[in-house]
Protein backbone atom coordinates (compact mmCIF):
# COMPACT_ATOMS: atom_id res chain seq x y z
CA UNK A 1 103.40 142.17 147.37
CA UNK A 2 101.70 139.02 146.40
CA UNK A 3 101.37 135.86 148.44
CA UNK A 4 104.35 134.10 148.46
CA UNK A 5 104.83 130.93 146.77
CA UNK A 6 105.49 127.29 148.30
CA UNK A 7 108.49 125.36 145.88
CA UNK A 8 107.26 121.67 145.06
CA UNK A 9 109.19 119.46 146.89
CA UNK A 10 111.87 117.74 144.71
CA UNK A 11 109.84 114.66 144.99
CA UNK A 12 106.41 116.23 143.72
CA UNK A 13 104.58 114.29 141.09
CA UNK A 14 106.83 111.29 141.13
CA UNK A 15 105.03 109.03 143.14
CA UNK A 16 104.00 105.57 141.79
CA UNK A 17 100.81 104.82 140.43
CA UNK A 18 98.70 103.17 142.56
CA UNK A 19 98.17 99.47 141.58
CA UNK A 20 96.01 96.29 142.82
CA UNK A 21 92.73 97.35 144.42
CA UNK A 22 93.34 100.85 145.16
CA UNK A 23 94.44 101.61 141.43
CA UNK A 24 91.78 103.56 139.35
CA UNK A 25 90.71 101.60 135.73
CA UNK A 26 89.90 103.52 132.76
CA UNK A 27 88.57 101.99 130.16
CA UNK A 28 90.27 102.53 126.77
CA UNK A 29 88.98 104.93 124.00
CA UNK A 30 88.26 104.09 120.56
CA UNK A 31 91.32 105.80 119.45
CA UNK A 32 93.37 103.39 122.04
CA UNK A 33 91.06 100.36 120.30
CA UNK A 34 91.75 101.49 116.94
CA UNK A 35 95.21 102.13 117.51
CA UNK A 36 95.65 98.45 118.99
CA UNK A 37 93.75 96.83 116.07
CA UNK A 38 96.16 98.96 113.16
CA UNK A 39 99.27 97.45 115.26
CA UNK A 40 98.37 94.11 115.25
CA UNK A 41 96.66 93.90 112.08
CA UNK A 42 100.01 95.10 110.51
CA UNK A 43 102.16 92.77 112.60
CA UNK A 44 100.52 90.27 111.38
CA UNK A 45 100.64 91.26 107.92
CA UNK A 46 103.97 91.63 108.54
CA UNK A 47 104.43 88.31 109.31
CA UNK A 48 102.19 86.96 106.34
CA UNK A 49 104.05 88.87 103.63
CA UNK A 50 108.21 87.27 105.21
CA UNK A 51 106.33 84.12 105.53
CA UNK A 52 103.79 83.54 102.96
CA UNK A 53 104.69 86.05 100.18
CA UNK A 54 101.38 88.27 100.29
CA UNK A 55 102.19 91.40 98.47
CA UNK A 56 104.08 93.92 100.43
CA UNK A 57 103.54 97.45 101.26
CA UNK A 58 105.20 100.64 100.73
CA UNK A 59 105.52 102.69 103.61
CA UNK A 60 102.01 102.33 106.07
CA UNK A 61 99.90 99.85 105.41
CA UNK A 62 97.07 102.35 107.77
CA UNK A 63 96.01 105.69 107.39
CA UNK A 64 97.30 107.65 109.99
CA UNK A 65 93.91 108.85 111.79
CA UNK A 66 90.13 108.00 111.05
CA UNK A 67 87.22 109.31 110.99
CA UNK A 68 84.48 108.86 114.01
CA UNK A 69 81.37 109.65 114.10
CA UNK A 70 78.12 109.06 115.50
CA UNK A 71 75.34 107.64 113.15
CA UNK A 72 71.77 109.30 114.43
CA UNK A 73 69.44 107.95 112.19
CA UNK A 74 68.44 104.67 109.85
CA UNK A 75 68.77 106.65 106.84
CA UNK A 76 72.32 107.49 108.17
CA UNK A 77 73.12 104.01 109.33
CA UNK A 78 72.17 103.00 105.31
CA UNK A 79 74.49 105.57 103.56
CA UNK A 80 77.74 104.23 105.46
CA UNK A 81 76.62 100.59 105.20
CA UNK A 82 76.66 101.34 101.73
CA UNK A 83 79.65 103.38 101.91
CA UNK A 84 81.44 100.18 103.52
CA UNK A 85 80.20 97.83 100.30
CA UNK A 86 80.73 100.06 97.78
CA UNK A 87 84.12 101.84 98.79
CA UNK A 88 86.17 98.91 97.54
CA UNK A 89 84.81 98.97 94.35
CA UNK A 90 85.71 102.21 93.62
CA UNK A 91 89.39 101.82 94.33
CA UNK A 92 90.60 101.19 90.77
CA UNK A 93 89.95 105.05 90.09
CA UNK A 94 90.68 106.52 93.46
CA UNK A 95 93.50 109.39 93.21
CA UNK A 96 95.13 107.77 96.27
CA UNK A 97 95.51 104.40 94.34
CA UNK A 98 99.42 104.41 93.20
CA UNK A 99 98.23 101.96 90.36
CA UNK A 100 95.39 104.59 88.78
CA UNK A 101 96.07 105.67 85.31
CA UNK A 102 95.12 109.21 85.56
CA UNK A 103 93.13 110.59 82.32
């Protein structure tokens, strides 16, 4: 026979967060700061295309996830600096781009 089990009270894990001074902070993650910035970015947007006729946008106007990671080095720090500039330009033949005329 094993040891027999207590049942949870009915009440178990239903208690209020603690708030005020007692209540514990965390500090939010980069997903929770990226997540914040793609929601109001696009609200926004949003707002600019009803109001001031900016092109519109099929579907999402964000990615769904994106890629972190952590730069170690200059040289590395100089690749996606360049990445950043130079991405852009390279949209008129990117595969993803609805407008690319395939060859």
């Amino acid at each position: 026979m094993g040891v027999p089990q207590k049942a949870n009270p009915p009440w178990a894990g239903t208690r209020p967060a603690p708030t005020g001074a007692g209540a514990l902070v965390s500090a939010p993650t980069l997903g929770d700061v990226v997540g914040a910035f793609k929601s109001l970015s696009t609200r926004e947007y949003a707002k600019g295309v009803h109001s001031h006729g900016w092109p519109g946008f099929p579907g999402r106007l964000w990615q769904r996830n994106y890629y972190e990671r952590v730069i170690r080095t200059e040289d590395e720090l100089l690749e996606v600096r360049d990445y950043i500039v130079n991405n852009p330009l390279r949209w008129e033949k990117d595969e993803e781009n609805p407008g690319w005329d395939r060859p």
